[in-house]
N, C-alpha and C. Protein backbone atom coordinates (compact mmCIF):
# COMPACT_ATOMS: atom_id res chain seq x y z
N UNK A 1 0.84 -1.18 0.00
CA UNK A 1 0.00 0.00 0.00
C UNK A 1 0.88 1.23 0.00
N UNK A 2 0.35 2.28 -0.77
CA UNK A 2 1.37 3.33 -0.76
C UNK A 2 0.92 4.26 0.49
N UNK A 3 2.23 5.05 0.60
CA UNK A 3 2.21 5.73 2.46
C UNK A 3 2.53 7.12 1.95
N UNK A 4 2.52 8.01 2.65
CA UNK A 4 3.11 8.73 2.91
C UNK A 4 2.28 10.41 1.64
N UNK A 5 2.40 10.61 1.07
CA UNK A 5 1.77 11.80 0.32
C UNK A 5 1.14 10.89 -0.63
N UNK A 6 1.04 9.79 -1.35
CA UNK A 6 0.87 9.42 -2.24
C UNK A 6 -0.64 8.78 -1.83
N UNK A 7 -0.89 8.38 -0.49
CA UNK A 7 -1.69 7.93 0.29
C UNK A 7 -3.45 8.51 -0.88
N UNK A 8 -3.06 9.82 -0.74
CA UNK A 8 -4.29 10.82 -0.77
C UNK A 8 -4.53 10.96 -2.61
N UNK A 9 -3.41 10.93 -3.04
CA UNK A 9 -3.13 10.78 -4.28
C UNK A 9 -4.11 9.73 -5.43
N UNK A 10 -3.38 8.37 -4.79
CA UNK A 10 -4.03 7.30 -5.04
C UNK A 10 -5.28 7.32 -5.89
N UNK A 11 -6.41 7.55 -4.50
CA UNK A 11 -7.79 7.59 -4.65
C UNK A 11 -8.47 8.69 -6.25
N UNK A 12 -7.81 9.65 -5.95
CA UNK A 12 -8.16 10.36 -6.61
C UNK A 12 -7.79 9.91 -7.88
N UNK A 13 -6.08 9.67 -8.00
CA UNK A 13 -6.61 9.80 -9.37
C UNK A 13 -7.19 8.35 -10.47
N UNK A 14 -7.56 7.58 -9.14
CA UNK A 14 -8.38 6.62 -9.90
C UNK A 14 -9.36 6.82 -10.59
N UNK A 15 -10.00 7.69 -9.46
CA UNK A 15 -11.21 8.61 -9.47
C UNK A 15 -11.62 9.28 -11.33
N UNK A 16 -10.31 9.98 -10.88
CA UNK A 16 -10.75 10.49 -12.19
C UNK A 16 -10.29 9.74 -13.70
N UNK A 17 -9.33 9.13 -13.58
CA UNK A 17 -9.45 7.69 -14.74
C UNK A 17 -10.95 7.02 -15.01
N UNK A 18 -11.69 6.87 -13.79
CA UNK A 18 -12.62 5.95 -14.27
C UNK A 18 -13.38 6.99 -14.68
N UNK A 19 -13.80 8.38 -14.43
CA UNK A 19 -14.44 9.72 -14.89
C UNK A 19 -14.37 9.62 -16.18
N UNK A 20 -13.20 9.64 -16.63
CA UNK A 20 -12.64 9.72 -18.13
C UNK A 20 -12.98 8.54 -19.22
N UNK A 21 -12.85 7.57 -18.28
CA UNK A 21 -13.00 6.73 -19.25
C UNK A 21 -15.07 6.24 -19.44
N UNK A 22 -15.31 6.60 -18.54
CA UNK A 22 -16.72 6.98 -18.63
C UNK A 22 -17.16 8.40 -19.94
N UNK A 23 -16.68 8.80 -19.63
CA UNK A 23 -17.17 10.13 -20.26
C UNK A 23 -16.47 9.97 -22.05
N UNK A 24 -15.70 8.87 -21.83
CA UNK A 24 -15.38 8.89 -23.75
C UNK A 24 -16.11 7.36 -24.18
N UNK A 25 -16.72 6.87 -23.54
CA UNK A 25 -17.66 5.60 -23.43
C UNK A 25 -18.73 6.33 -24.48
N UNK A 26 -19.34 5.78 -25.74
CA UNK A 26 -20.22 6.29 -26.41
C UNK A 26 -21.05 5.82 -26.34
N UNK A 27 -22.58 5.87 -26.37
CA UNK A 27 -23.93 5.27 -26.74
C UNK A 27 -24.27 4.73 -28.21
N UNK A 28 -24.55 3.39 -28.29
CA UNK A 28 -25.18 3.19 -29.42
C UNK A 28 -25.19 3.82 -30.69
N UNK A 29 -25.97 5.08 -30.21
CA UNK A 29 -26.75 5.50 -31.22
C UNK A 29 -25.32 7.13 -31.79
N UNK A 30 -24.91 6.91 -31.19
CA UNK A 30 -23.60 8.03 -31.05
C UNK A 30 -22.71 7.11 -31.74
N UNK A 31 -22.16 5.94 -31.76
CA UNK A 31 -21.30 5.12 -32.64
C UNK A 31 -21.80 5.02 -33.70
N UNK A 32 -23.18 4.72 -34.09
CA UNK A 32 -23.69 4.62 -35.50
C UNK A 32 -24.16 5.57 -36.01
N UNK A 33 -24.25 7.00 -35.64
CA UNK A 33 -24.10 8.48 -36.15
C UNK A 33 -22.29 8.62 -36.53
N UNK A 34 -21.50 7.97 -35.96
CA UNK A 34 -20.45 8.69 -36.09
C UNK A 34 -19.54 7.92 -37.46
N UNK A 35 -20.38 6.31 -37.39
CA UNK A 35 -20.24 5.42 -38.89
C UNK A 35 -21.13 6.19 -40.06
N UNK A 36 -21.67 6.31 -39.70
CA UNK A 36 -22.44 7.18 -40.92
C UNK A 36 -21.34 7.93 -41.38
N UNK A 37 -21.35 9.56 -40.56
CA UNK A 37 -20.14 10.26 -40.89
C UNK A 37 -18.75 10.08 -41.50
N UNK A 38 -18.53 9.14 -40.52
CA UNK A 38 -17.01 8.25 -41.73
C UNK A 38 -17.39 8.10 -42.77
N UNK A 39 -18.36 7.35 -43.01
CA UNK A 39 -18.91 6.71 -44.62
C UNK A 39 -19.19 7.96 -45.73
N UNK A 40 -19.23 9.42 -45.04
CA UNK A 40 -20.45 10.79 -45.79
C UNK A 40 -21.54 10.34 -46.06
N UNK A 41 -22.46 9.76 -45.01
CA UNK A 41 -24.04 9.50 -45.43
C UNK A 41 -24.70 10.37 -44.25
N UNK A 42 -24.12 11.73 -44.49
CA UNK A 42 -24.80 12.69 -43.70
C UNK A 42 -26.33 13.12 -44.06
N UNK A 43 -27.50 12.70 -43.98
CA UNK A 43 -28.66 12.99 -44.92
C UNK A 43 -29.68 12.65 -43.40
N UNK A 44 -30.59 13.37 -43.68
CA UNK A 44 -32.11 12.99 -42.72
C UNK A 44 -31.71 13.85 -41.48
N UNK A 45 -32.48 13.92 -40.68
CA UNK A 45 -32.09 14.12 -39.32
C UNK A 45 -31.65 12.37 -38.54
N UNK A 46 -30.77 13.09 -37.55
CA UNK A 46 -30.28 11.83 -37.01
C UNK A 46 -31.05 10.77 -36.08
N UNK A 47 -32.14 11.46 -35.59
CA UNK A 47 -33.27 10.66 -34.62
C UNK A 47 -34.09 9.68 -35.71
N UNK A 48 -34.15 10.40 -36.85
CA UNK A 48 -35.32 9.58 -38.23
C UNK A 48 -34.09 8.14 -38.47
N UNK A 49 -32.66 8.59 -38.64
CA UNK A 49 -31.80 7.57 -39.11
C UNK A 49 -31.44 6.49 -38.19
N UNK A 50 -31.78 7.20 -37.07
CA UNK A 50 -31.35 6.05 -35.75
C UNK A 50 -32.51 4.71 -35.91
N UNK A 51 -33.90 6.00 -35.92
CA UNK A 51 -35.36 5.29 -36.28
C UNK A 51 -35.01 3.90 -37.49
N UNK A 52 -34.40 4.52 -38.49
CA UNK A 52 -34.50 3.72 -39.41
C UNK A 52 -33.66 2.14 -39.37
N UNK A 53 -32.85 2.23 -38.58
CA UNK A 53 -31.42 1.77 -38.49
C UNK A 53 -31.96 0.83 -37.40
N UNK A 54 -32.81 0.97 -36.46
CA UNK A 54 -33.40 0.10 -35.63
C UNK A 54 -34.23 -0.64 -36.26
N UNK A 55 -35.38 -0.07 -37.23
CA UNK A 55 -36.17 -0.83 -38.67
C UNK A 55 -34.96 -2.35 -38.82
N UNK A 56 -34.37 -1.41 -39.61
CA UNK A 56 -33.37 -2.54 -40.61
C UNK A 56 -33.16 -3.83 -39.36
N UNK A 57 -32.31 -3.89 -38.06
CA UNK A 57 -32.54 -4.73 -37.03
C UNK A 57 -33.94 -5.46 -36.51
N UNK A 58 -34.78 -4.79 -36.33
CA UNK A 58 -36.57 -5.39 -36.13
C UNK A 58 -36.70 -6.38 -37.41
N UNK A 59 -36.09 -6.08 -38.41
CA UNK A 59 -36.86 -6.64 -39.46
C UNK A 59 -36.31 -7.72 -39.85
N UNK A 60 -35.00 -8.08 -39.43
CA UNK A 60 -34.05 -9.30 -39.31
C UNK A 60 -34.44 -10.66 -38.91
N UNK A 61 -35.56 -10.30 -38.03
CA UNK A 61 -36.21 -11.49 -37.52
C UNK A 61 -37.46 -12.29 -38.67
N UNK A 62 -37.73 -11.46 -39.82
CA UNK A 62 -38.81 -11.99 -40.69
C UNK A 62 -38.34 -12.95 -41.54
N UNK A 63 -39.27 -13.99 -42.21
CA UNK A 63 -39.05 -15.09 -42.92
C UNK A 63 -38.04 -13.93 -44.26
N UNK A 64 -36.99 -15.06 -44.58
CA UNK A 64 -36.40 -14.65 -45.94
C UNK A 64 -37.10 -15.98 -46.93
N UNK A 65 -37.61 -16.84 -46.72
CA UNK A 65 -38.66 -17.40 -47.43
C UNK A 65 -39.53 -17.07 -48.58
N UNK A 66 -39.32 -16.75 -49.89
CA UNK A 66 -40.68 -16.29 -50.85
C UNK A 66 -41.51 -17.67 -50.56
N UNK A 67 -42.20 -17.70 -51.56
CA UNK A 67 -43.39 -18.43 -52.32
C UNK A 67 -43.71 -18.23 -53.67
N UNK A 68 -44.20 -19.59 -54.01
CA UNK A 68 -44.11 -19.18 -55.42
C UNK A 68 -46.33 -19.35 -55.58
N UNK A 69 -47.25 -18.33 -55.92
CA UNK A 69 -48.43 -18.78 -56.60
C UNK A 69 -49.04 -18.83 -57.89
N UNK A 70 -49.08 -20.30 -58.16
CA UNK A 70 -49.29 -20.27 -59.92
C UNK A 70 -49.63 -19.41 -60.68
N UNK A 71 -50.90 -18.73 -60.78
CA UNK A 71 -51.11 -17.91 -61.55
C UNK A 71 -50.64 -16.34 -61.67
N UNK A 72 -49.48 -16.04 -60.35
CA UNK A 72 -49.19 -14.86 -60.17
C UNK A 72 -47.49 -14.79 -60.19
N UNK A 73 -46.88 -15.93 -60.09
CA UNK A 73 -45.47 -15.97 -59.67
C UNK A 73 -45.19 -15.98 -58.65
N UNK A 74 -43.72 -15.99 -58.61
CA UNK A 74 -43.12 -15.46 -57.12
C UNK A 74 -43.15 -14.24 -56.61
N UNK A 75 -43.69 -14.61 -55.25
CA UNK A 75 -43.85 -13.41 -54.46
C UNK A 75 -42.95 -13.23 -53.42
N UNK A 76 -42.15 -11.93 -53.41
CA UNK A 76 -40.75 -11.48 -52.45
C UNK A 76 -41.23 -12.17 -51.11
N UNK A 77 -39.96 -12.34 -50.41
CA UNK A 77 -40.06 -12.85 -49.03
C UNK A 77 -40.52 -11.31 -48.16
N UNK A 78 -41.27 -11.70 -47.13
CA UNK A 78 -41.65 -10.37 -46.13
C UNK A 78 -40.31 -9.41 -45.48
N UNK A 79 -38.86 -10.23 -45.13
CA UNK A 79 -38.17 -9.66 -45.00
C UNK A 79 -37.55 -9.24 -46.50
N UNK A 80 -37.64 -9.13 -47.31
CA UNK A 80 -37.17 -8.30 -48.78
C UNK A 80 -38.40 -7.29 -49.27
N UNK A 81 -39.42 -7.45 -48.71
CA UNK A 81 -40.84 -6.16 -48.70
C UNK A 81 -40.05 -5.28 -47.92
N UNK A 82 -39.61 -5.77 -46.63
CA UNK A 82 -39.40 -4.64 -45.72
C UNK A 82 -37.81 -3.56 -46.41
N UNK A 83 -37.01 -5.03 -46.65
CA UNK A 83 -35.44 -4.08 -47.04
C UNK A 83 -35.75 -2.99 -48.01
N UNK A 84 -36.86 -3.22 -48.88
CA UNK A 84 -37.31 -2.94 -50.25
C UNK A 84 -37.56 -1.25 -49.77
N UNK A 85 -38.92 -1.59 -48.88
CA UNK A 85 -39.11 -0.30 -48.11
C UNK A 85 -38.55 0.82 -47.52
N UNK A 86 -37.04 0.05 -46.74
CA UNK A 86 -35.95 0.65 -46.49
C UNK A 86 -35.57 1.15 -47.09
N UNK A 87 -34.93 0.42 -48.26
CA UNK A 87 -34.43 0.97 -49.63
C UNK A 87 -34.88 2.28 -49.80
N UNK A 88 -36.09 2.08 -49.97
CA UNK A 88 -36.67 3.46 -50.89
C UNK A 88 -37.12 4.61 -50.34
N UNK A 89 -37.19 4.16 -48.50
CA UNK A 89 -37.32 5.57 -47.70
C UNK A 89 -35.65 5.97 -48.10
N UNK A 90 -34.77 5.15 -47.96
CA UNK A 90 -32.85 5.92 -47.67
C UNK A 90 -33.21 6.41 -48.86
N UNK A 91 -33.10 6.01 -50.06
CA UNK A 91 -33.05 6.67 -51.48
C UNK A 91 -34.00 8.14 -51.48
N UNK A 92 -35.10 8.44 -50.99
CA UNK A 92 -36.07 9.15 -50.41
C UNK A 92 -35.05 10.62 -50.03
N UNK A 93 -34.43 9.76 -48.94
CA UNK A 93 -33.67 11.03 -47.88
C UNK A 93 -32.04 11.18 -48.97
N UNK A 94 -32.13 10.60 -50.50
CA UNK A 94 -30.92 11.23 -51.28
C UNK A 94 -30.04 10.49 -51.05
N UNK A 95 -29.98 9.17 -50.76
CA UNK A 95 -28.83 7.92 -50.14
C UNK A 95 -28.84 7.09 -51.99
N UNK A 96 -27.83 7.17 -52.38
CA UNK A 96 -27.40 6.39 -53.45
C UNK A 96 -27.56 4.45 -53.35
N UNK A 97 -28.16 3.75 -53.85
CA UNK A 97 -27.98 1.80 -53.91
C UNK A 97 -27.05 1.58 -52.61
N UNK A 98 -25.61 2.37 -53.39
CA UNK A 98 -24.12 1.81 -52.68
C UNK A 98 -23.86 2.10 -51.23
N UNK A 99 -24.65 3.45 -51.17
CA UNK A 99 -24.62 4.02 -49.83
C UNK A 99 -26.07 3.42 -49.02
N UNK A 100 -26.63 2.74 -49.51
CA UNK A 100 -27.63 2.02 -48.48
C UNK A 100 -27.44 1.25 -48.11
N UNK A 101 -26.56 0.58 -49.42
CA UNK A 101 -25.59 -0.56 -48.52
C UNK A 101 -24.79 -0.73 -47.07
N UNK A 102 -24.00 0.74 -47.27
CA UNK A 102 -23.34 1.08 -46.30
C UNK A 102 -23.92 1.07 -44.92
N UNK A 103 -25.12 1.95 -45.35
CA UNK A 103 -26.34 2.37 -44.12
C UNK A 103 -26.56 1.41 -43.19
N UNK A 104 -26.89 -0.08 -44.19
CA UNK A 104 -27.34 -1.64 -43.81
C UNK A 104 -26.18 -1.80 -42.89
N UNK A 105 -25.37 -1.69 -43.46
CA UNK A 105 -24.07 -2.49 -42.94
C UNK A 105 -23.67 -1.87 -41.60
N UNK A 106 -23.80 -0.80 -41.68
CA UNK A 106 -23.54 0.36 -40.37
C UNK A 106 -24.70 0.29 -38.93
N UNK A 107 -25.62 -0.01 -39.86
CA UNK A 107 -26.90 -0.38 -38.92
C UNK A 107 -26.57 -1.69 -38.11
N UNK A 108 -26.01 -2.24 -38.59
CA UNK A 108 -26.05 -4.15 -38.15
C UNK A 108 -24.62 -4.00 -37.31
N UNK A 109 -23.70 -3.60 -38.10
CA UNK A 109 -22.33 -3.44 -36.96
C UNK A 109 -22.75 -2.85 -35.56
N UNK A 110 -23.51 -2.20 -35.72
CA UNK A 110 -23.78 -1.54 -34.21
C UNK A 110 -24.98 -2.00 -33.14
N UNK A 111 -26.10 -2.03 -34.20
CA UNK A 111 -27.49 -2.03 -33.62
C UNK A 111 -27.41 -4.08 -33.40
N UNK A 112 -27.24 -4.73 -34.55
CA UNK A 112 -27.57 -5.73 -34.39
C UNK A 112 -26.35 -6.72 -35.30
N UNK A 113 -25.31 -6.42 -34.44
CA UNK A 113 -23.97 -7.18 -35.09
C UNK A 113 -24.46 -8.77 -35.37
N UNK A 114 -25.56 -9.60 -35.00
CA UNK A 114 -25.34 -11.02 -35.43
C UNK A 114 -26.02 -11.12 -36.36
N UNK A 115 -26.75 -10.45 -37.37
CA UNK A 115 -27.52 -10.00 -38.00
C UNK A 115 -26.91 -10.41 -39.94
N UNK A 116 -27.79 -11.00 -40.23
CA UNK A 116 -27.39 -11.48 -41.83
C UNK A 116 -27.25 -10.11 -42.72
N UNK A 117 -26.27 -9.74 -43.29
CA UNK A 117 -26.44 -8.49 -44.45
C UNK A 117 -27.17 -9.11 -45.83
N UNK A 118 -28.43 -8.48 -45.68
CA UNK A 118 -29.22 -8.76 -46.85
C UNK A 118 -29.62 -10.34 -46.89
């Protein structure tokens, strides 16, 4: 144990190590705003993109299953209705194919890393 001036020392500056390392600790939704940014898919407001980015995760859980009915063809699986949807709100808010890709990909690294891309 340390003695002598260092005694008082100690505590503190544990103290404030664990302060620090708290305070550069990010949230969720602050890591996948800040992947966006790396990528330049600055577009929407960021609460709508967080919104969306939680979508893309919720929707992970739906059959990738089509069906096929004779007289109509194949009909998309419910999880490819939804990506579809995705798709075309990002494209909506000015997001390019390549950069929705990104979006997907950025969404799942963070929100729902075990998550199949596409």
């Amino acid at each position: 144990m340390a003695s002598g001036p260092f005694r008082a020392v100690l505590p503190a500056a544990a103290a404030v190590l664990v302060a620090a390392a708290i305070a550069r600790a990010e949230s969720p939704d602050d890591q996948f705003l800040g992947l966006l940014s790396k990528h330049g898919l600055n577009v929407g407001p960021p609460d709508q993109m967080i919104a969306i980015a939680h979508e893309r995760c919720d929707d992970d859980r739906l059959s990738r299953s089509s069906w096929y009915i004779p007289p109509f063809g194949r009909s998309p699986s419910p999880f490819m209705v939804a990506m579809t949807r995705i798709t075309n709100e990002l494209k909506s808010q000015g997001l390019t194919v390549p950069q929705v890709g990104q979006f997907m990909r950025d969404a799942i690294t963070v929100y729902c890393p075990g998550a199949k891309d596409g």
